[in-house]
N, C-alpha and C. Protein backbone atom coordinates (compact mmCIF):
# COMPACT_ATOMS: atom_id res chain seq x y z
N UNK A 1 9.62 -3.00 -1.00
CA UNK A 1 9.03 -4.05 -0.20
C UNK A 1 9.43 -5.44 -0.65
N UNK A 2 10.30 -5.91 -1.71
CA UNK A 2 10.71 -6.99 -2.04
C UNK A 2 11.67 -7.29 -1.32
N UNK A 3 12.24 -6.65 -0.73
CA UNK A 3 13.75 -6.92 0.48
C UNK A 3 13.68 -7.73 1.71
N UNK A 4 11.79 -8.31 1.63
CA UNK A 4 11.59 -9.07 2.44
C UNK A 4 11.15 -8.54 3.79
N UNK A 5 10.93 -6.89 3.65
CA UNK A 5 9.50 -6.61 4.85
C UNK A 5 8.20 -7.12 4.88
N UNK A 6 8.57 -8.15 5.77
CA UNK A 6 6.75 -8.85 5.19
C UNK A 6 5.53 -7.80 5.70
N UNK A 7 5.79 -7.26 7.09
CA UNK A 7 4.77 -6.23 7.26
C UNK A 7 4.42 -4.92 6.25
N UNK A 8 5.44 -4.31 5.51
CA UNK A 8 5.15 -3.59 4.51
C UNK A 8 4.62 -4.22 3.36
N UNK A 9 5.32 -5.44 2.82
CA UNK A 9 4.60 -6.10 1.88
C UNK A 9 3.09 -6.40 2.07
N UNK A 10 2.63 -6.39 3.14
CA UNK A 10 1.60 -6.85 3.68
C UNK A 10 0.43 -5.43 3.43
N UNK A 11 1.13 -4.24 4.02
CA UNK A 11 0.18 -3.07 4.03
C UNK A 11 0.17 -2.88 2.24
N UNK A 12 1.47 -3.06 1.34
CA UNK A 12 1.16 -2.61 -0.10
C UNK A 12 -0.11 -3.90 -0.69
N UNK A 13 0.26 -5.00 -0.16
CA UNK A 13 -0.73 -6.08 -0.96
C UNK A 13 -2.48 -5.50 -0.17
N UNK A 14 -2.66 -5.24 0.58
CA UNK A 14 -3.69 -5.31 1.06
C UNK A 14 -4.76 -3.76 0.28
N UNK A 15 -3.47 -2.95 0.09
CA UNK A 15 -4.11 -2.25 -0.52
C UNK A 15 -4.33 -2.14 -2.60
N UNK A 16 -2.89 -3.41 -2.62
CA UNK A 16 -3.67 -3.90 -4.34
C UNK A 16 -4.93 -4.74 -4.08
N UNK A 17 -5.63 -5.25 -3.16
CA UNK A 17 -7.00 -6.28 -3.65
C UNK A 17 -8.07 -5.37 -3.67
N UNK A 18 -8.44 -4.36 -4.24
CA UNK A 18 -9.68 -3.92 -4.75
C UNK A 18 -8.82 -3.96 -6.29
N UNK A 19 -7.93 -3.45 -6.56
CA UNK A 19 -7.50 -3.35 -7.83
C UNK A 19 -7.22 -5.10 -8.72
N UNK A 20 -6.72 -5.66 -7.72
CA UNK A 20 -6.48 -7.26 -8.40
C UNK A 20 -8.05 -7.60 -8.09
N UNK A 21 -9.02 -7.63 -7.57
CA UNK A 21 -10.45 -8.20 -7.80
C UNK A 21 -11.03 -7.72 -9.07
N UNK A 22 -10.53 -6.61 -9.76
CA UNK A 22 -10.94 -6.19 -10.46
C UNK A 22 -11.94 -4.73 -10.36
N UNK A 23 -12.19 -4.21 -9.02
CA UNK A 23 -13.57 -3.61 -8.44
C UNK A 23 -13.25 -1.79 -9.15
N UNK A 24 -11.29 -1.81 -9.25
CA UNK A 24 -11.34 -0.59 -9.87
C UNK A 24 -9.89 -0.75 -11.05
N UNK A 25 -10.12 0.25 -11.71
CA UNK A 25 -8.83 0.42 -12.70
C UNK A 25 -7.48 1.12 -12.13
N UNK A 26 -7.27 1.63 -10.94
CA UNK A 26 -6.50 2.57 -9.78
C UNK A 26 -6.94 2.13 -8.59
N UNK A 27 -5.61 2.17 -7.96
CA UNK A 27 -5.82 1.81 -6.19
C UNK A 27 -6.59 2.99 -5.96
N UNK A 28 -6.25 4.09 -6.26
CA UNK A 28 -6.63 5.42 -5.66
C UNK A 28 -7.86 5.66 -6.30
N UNK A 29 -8.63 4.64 -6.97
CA UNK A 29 -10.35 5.60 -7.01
C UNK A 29 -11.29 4.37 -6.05
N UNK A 30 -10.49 3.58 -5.36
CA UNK A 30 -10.84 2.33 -4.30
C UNK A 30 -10.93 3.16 -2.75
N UNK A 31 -12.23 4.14 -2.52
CA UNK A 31 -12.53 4.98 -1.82
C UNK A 31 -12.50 4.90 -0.55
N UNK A 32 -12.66 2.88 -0.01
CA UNK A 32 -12.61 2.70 1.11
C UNK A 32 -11.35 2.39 1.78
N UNK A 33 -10.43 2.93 0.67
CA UNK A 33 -9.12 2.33 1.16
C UNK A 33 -8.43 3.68 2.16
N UNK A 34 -7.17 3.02 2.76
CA UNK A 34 -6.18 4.76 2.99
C UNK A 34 -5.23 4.55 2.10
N UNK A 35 -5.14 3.88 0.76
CA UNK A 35 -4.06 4.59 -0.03
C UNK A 35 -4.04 5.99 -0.15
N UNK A 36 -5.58 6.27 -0.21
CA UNK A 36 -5.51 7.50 -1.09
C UNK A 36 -4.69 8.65 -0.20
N UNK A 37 -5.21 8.51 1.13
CA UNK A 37 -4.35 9.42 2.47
C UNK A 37 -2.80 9.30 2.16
N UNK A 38 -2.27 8.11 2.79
CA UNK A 38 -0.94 7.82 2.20
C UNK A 38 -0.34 7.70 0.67
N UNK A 39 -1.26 8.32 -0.22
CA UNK A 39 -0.53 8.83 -1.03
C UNK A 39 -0.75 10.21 -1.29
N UNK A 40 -1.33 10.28 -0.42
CA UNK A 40 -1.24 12.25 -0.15
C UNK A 40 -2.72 12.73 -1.25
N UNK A 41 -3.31 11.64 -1.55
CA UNK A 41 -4.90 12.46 -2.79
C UNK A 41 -5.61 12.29 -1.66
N UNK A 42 -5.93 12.45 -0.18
CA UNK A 42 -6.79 12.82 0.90
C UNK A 42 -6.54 13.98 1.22
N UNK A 43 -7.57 14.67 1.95
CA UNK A 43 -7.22 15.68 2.33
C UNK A 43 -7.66 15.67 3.64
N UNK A 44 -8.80 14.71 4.36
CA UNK A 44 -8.40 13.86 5.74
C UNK A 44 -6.98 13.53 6.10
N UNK A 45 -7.59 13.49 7.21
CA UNK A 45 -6.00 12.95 8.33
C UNK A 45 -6.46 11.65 9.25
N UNK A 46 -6.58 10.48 8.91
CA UNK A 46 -7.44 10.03 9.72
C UNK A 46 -6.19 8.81 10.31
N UNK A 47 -5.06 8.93 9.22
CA UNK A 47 -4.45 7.86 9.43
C UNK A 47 -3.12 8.48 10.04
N UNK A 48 -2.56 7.24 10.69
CA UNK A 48 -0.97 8.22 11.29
C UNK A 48 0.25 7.95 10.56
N UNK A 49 -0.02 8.61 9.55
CA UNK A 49 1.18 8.77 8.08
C UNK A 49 2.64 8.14 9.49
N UNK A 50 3.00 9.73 9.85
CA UNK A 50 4.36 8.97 10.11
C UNK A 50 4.45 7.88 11.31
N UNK A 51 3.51 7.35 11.63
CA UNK A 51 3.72 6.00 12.60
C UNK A 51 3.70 5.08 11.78
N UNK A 52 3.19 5.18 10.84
CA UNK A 52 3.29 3.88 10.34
C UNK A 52 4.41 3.57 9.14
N UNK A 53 5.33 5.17 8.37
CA UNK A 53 6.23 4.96 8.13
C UNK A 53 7.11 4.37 8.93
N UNK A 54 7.45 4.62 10.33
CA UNK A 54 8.57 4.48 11.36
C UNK A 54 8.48 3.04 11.75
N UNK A 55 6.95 2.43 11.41
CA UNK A 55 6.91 1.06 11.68
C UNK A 55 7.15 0.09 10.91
N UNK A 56 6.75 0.47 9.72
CA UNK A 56 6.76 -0.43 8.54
C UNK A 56 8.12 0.11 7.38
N UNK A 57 8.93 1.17 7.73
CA UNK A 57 9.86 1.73 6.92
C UNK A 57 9.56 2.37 5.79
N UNK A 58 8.21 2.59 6.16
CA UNK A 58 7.98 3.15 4.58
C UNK A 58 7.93 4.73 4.41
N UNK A 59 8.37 4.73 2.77
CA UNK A 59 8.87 5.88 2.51
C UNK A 59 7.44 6.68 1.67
N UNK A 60 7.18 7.49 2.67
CA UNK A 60 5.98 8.32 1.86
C UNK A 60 6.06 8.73 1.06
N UNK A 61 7.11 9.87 0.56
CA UNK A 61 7.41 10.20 -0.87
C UNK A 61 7.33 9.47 -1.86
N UNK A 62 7.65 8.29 -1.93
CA UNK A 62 8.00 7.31 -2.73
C UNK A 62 6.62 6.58 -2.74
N UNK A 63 5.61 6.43 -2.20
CA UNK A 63 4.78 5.73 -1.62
C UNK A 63 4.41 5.27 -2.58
N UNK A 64 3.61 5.86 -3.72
CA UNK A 64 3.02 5.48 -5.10
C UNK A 64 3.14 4.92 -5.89
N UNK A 65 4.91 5.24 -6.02
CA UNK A 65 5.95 4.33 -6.83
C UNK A 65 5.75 3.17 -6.61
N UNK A 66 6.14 2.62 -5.13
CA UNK A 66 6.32 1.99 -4.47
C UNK A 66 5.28 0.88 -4.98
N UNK A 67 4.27 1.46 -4.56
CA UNK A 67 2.66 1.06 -4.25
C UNK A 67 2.23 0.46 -5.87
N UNK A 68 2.67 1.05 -6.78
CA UNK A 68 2.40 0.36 -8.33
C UNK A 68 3.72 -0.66 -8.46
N UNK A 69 4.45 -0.62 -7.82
CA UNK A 69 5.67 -1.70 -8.23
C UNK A 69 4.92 -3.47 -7.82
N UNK A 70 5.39 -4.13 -8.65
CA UNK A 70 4.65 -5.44 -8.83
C UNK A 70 5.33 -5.93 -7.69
N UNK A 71 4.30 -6.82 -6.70
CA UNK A 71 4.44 -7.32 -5.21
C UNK A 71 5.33 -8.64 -5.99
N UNK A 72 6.24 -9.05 -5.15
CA UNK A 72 6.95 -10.39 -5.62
C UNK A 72 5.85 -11.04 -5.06
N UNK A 73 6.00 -12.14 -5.78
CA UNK A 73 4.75 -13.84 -6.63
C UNK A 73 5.36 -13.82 -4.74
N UNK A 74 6.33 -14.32 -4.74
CA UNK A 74 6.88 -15.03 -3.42
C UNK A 74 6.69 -14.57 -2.24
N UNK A 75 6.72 -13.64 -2.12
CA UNK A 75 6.33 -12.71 -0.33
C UNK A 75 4.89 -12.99 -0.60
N UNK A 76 4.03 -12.58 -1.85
CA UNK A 76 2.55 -13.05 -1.45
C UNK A 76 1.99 -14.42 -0.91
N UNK A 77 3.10 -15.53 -1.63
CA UNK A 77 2.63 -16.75 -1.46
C UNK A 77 2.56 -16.68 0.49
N UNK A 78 4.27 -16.13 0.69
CA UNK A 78 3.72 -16.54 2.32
C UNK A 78 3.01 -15.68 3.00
N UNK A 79 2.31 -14.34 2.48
CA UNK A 79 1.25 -13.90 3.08
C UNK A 79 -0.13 -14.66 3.03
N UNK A 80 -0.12 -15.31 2.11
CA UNK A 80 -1.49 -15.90 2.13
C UNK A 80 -1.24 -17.42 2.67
């Protein structure tokens, strides 16, 4: 997501702010989130995994990786 997808950058940052507020130590014990779906620790289906890969390019397998890799300072600045 540093390659300058701002909409993916957008879905990974949104799901670091329970973890950057401090509220948990893991995205994935942040219960109200859908990381946990899209990273496959759900066992709901509530979300549409591959629509929103096909929209946002994102790679599910990878998702986690992905998802702990540090958001560039700079794509956040112009999200916020």
């Amino acid at each position: 997501f540093r390659s300058g997808n701002y909409a993916l950058t957008a879905f990974h940052y949104i799901h670091h702010n329970p973890l950057k507020a401090g509220l948990v130590k893991r995205m994935e014990d942040w219960r109200f989130s859908s990381f946990r779906e899209y990273a496959g620790l759900n066992s709901a289906s509530v979300c549409s995994k591959s629509l929103t890969a096909e929209l946002l390019g994102l790679n599910l397998p990878k998702f986690i990786y992905d998802s702990n890799e540090a958001i560039d300072d700079e794509l956040v600045r112009k999200i916020l």
